[in-house]
Structures are given as structure tokens and as C-alpha cells.
PDB file of N, CA and C in Angstrom:
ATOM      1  N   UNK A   1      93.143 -95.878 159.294  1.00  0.00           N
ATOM      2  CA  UNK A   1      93.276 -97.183 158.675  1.00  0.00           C
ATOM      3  C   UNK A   1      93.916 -98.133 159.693  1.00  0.00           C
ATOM      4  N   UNK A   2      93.415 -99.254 159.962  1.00  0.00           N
ATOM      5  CA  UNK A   2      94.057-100.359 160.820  1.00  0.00           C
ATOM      6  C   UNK A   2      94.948-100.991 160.523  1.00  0.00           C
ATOM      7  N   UNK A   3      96.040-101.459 161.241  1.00  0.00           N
ATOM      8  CA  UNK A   3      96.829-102.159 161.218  1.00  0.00           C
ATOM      9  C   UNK A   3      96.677-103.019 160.029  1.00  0.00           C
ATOM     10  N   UNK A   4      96.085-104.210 159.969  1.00  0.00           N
ATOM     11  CA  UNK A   4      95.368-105.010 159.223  1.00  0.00           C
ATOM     12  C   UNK A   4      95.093-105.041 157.634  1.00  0.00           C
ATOM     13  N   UNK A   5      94.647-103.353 157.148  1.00  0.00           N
ATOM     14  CA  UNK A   5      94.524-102.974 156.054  1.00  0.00           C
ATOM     15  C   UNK A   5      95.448-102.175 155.357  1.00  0.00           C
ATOM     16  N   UNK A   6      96.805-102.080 156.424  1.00  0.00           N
ATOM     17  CA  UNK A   6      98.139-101.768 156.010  1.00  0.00           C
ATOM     18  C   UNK A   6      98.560-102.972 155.082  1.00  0.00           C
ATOM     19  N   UNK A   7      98.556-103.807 155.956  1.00  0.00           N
ATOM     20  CA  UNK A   7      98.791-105.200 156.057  1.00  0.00           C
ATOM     21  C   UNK A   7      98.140-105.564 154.522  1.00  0.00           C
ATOM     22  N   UNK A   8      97.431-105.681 154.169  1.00  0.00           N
ATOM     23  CA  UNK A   8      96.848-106.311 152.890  1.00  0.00           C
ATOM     24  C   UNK A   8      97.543-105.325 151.828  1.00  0.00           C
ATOM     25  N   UNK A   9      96.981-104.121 151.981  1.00  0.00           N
ATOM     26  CA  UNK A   9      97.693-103.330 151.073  1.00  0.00           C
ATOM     27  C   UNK A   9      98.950-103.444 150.928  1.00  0.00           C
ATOM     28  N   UNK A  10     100.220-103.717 152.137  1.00  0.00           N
ATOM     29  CA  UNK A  10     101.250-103.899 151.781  1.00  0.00           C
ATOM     30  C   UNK A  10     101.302-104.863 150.571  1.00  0.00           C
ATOM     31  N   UNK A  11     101.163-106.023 150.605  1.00  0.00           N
ATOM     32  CA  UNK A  11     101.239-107.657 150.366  1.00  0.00           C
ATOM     33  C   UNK A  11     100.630-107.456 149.071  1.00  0.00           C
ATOM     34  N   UNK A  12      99.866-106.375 148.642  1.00  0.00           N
ATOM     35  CA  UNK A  12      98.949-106.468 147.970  1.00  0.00           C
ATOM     36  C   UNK A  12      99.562-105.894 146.356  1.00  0.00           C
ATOM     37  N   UNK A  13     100.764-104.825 147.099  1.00  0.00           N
ATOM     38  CA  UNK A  13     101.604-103.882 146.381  1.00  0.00           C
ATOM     39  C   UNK A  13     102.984-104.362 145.670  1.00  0.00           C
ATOM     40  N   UNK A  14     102.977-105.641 147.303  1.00  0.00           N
ATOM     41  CA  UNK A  14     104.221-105.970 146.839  1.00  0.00           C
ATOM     42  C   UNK A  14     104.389-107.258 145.798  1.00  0.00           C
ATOM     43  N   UNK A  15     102.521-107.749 145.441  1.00  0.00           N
ATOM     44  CA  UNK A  15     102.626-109.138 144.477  1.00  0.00           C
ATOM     45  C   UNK A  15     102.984-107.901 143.109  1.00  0.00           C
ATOM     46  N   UNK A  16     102.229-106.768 143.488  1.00  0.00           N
ATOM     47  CA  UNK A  16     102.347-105.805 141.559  1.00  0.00           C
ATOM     48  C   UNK A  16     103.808-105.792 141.510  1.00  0.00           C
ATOM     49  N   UNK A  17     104.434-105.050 142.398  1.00  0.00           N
ATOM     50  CA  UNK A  17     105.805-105.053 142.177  1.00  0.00           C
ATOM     51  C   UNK A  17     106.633-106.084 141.844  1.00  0.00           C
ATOM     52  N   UNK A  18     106.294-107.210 142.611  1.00  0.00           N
ATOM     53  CA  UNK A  18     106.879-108.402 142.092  1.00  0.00           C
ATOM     54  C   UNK A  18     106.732-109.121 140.775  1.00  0.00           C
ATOM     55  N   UNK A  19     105.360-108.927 140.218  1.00  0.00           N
ATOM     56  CA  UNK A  19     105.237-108.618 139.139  1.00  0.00           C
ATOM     57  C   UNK A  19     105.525-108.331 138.168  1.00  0.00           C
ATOM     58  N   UNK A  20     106.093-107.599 138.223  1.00  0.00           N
ATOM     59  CA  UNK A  20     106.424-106.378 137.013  1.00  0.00           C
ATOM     60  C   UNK A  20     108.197-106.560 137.141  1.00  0.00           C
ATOM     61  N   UNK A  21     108.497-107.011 138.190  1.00  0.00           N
ATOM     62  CA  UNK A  21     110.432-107.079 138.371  1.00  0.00           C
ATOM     63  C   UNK A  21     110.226-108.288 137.741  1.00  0.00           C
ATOM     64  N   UNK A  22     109.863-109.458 138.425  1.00  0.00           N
ATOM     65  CA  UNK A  22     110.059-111.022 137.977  1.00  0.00           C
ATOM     66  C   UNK A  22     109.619-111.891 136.981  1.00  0.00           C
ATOM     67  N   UNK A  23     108.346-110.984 136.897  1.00  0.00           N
ATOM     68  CA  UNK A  23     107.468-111.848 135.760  1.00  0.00           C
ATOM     69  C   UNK A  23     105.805-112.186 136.668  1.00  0.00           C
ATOM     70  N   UNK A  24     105.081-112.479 136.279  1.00  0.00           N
ATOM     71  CA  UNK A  24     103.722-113.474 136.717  1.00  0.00           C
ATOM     72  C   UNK A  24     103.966-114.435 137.507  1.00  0.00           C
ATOM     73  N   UNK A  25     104.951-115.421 136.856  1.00  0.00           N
ATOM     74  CA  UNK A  25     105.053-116.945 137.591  1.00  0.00           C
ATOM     75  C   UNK A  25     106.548-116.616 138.330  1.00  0.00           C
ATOM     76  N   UNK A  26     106.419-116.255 139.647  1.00  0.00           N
ATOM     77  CA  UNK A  26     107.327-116.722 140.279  1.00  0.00           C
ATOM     78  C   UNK A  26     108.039-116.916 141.679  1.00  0.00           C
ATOM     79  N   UNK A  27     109.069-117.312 142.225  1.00  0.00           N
ATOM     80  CA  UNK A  27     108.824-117.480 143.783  1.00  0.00           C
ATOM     81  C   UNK A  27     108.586-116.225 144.536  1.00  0.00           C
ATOM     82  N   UNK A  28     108.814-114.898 143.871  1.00  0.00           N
ATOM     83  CA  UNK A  28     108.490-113.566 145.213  1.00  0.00           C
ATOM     84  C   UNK A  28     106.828-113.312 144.708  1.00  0.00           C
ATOM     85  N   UNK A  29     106.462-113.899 143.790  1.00  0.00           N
ATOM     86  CA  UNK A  29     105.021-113.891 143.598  1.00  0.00           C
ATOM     87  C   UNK A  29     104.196-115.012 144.269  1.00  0.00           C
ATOM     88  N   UNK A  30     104.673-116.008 144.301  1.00  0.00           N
ATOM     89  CA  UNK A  30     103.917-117.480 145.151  1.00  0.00           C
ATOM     90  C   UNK A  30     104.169-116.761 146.360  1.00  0.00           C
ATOM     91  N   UNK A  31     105.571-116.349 147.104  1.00  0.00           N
ATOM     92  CA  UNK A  31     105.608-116.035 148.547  1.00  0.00           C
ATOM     93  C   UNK A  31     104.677-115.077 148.962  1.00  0.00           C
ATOM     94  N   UNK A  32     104.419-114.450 148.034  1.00  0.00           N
ATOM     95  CA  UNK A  32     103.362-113.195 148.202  1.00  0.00           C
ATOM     96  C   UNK A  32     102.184-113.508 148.218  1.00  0.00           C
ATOM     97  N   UNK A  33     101.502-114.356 147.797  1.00  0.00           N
ATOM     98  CA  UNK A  33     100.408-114.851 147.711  1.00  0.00           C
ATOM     99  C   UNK A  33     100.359-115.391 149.131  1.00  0.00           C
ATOM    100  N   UNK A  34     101.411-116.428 149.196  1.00  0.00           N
ATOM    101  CA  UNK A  34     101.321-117.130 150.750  1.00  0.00           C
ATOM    102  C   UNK A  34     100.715-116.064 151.697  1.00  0.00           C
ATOM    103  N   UNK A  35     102.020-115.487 151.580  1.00  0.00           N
ATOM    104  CA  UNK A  35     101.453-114.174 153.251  1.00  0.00           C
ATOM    105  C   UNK A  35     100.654-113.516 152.957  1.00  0.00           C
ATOM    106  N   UNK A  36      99.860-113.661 151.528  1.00  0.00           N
ATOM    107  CA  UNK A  36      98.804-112.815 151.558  1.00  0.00           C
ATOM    108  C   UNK A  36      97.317-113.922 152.360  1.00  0.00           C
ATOM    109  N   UNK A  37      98.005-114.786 151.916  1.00  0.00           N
ATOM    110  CA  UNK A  37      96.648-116.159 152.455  1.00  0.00           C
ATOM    111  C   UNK A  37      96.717-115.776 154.459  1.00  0.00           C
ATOM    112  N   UNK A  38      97.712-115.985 154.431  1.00  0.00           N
ATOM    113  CA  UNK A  38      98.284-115.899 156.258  1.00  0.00           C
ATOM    114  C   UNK A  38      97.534-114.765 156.725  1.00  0.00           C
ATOM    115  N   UNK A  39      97.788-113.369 156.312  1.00  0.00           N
ATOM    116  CA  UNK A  39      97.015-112.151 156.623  1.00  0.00           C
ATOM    117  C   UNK A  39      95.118-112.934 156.186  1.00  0.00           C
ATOM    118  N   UNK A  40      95.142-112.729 155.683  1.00  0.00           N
ATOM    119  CA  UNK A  40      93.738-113.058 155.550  1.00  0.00           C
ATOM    120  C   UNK A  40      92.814-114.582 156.276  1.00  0.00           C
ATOM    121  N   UNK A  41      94.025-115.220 156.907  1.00  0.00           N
ATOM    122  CA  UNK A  41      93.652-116.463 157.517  1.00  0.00           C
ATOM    123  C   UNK A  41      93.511-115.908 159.094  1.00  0.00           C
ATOM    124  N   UNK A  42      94.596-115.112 159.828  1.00  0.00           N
ATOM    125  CA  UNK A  42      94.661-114.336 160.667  1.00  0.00           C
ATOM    126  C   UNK A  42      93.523-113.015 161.188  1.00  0.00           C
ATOM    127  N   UNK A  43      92.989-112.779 159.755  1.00  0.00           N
ATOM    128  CA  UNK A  43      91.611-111.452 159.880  1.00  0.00           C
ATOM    129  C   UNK A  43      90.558-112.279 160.180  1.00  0.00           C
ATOM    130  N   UNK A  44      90.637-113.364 160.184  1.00  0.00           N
ATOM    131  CA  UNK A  44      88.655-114.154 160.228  1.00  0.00           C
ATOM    132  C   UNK A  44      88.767-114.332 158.449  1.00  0.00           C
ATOM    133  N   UNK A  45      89.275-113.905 157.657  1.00  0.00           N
ATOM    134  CA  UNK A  45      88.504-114.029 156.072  1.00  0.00           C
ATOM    135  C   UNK A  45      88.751-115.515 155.609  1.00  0.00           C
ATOM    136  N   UNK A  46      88.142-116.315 155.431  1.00  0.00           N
ATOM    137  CA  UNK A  46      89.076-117.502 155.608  1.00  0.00           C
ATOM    138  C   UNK A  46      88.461-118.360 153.995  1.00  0.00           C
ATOM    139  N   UNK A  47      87.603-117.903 153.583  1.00  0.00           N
ATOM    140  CA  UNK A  47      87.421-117.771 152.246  1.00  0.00           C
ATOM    141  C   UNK A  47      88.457-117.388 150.968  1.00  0.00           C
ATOM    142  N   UNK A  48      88.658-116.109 151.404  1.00  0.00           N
ATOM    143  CA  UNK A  48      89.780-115.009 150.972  1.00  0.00           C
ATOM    144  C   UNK A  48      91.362-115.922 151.027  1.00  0.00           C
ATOM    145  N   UNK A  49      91.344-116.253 152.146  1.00  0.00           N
ATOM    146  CA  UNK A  49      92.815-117.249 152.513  1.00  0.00           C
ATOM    147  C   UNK A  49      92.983-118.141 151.757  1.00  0.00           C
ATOM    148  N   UNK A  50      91.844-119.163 151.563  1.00  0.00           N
ATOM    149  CA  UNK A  50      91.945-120.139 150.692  1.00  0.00           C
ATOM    150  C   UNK A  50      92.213-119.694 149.430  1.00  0.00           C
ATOM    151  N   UNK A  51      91.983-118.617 149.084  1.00  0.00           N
ATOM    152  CA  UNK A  51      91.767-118.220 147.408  1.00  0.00           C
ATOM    153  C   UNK A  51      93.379-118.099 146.899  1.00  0.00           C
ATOM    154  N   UNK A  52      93.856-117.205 147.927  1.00  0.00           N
ATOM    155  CA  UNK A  52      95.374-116.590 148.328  1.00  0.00           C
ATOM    156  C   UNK A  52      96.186-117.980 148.024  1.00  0.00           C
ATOM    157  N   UNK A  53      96.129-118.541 149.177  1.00  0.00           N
ATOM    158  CA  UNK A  53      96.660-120.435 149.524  1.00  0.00           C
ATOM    159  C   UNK A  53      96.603-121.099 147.859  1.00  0.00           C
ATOM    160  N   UNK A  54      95.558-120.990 147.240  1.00  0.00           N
ATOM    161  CA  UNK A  54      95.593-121.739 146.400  1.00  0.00           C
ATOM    162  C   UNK A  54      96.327-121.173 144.845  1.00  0.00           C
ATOM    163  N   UNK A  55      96.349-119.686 144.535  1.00  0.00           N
ATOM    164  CA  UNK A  55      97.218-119.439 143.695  1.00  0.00           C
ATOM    165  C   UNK A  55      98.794-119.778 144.153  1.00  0.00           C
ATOM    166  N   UNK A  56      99.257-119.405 145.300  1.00  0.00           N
ATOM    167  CA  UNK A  56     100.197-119.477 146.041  1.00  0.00           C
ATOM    168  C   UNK A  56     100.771-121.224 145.743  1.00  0.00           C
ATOM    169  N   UNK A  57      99.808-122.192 145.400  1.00  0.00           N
ATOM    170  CA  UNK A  57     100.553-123.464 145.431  1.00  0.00           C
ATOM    171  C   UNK A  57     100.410-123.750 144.331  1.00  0.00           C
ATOM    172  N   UNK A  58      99.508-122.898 142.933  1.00  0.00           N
ATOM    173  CA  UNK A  58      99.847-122.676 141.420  1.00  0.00           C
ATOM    174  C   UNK A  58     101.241-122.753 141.134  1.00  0.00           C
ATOM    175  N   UNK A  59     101.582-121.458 141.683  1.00  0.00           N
ATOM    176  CA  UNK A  59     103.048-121.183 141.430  1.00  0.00           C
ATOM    177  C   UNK A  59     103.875-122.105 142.111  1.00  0.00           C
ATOM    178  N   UNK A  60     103.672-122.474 142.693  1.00  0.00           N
ATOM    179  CA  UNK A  60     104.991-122.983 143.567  1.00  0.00           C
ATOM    180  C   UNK A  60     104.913-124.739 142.721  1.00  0.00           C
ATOM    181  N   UNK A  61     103.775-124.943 142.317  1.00  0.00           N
ATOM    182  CA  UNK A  61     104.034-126.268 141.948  1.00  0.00           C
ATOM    183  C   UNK A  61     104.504-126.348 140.240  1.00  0.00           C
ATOM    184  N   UNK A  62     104.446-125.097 139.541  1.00  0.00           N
ATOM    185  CA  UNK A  62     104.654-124.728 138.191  1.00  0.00           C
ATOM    186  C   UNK A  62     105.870-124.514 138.315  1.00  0.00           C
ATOM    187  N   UNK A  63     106.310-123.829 139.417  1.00  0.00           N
ATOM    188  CA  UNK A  63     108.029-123.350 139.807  1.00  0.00           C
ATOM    189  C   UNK A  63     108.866-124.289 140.118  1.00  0.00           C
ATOM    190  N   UNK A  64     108.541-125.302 140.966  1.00  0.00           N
ATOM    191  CA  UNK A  64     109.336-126.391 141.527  1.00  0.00           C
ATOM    192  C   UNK A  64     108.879-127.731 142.009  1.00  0.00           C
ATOM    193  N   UNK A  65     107.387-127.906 141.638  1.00  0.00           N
ATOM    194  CA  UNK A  65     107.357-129.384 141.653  1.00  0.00           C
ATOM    195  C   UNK A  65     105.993-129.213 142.841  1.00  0.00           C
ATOM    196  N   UNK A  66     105.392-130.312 143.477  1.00  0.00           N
ATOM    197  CA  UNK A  66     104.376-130.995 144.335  1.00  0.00           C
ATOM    198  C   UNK A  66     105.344-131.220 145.681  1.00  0.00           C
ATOM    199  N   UNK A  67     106.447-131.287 145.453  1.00  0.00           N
ATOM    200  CA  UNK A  67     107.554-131.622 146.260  1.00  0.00           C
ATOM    201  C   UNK A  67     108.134-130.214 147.609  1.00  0.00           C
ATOM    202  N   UNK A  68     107.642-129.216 146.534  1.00  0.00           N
ATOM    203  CA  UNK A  68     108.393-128.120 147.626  1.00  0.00           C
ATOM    204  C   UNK A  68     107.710-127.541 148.996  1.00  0.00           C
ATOM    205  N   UNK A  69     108.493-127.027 149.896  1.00  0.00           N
ATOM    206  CA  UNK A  69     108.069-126.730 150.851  1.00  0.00           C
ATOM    207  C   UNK A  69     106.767-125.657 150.696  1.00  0.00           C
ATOM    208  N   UNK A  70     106.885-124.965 150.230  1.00  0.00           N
ATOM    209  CA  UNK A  70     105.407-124.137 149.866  1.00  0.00           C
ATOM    210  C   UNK A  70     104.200-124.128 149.806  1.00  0.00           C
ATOM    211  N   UNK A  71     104.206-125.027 149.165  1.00  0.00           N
ATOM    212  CA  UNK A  71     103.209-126.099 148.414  1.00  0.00           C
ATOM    213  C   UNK A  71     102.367-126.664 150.013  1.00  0.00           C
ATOM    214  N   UNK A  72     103.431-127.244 150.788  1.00  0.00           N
ATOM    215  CA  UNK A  72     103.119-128.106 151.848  1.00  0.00           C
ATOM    216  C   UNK A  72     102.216-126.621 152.915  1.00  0.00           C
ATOM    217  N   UNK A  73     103.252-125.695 153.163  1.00  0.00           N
ATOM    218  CA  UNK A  73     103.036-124.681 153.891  1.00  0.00           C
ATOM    219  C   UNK A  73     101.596-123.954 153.553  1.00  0.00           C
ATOM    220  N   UNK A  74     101.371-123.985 151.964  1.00  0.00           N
ATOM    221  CA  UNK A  74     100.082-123.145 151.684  1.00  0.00           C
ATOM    222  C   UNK A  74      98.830-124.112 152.049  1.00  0.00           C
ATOM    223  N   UNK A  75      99.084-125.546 151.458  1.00  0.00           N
ATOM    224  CA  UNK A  75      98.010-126.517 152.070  1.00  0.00           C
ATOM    225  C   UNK A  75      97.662-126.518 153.240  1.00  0.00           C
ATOM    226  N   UNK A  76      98.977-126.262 154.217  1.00  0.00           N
ATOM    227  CA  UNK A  76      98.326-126.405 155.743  1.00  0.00           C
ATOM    228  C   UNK A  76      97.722-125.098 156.024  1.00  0.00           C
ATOM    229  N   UNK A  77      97.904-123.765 155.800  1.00  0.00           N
ATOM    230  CA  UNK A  77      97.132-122.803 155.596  1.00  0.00           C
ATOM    231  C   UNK A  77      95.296-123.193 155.125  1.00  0.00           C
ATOM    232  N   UNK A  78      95.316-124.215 153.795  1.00  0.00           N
ATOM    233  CA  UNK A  78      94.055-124.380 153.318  1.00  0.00           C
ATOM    234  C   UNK A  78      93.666-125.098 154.376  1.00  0.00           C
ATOM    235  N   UNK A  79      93.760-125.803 154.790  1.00  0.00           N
ATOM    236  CA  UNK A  79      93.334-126.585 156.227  1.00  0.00           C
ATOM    237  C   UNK A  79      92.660-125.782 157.705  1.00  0.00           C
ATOM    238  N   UNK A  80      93.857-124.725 157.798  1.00  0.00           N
ATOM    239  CA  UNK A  80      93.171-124.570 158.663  1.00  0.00           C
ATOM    240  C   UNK A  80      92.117-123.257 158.466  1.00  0.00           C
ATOM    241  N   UNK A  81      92.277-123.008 157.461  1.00  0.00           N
ATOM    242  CA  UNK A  81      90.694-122.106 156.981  1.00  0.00           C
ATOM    243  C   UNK A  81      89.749-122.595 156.576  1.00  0.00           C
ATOM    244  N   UNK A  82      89.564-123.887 156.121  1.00  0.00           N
ATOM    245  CA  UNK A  82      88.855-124.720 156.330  1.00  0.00           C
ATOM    246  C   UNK A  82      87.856-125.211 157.304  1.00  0.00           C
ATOM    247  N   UNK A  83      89.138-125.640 158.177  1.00  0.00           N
ATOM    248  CA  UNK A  83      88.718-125.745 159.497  1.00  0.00           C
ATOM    249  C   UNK A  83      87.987-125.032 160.337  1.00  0.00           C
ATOM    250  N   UNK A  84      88.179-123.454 160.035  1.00  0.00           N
ATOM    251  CA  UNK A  84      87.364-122.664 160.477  1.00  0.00           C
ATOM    252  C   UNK A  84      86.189-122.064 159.656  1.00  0.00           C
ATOM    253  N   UNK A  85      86.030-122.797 158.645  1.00  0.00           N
ATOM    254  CA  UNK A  85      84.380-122.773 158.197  1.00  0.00           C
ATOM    255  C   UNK A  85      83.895-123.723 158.505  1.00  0.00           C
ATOM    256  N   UNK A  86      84.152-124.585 159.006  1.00  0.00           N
ATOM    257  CA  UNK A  86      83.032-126.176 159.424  1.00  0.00           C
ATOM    258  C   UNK A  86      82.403-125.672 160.873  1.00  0.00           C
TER     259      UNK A  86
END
């Protein structure tokens, strides 16, 4: 197994866990989403990233507003996976 698919699986384990400690809606679940967008923006999947990016700024804008850093951080993520489908 590659590096890579550690990597997802980690991120992948740690939104269930977060989950199940915190609830559905919340910041170790948005953060998780983030770095799950990042890993997948980083593999080429950049489809996948956006999908990640965009639950990731669900939460964060249900959690703390349009205002928070997250929010800003996951958009520029959507950007540049974007960017690399044009």
C-alpha cells in the first residue's frame, strides 16, 4: 500500500472517529475534511478535493460564520483544483 493510501485512510478514520467523539457538525470534523481535500488536491484527484473543500466549508460556516479562517483556507484549496481542471 502507498504512502498516499495510508494517507486517505488515515483522514478517512479519523473524520469516523471524530464523529462519533464530537458529533457530525464540528471543528475536528471540518479540519478533517480540509486535509482530506489537501491529500486529494496533492494526488492529482482534484474533483475528489473539491468535494472534500466543500463539506469542509459546510461546517466551518455552520460552526463559525463566512468569516473564519477555514472557510478562506478550503476556498483557496477549491481554486486551486480548479485550476487544475481548466
Amino acid at each position: 500500500m502507498t504512502h498516499l493510501s495510508h494517507g486517505f485512510r488515515a483522514i478517512e478514520k479519523s473524520i469516523q472517529i471524530n464523529r462519533q467523539i464530537y458529533g457530525e457538525v464540528s471543528a475536528k470534523v471540518a479540519n478533517s475534511y480540509d486535509s482530506l481535500g489537501e491529500v486529494y488536491l496533492n494526488a492529482g484527484l482534484y474533483k475528489e478535493a473539491i468535494e472534500q473543500y466543500e463539506k469542509a466549508i459546510r461546517y466551518f460556516i455552520e460552526l463559525f460564520g463566512e468569516e473564519h479562517p477555514g472557510v478562506q483556507t478550503a476556498r483557496n484549496g477549491i481554486k486551486l483544483a480548479q485550476d487544475q481542471l481548466q
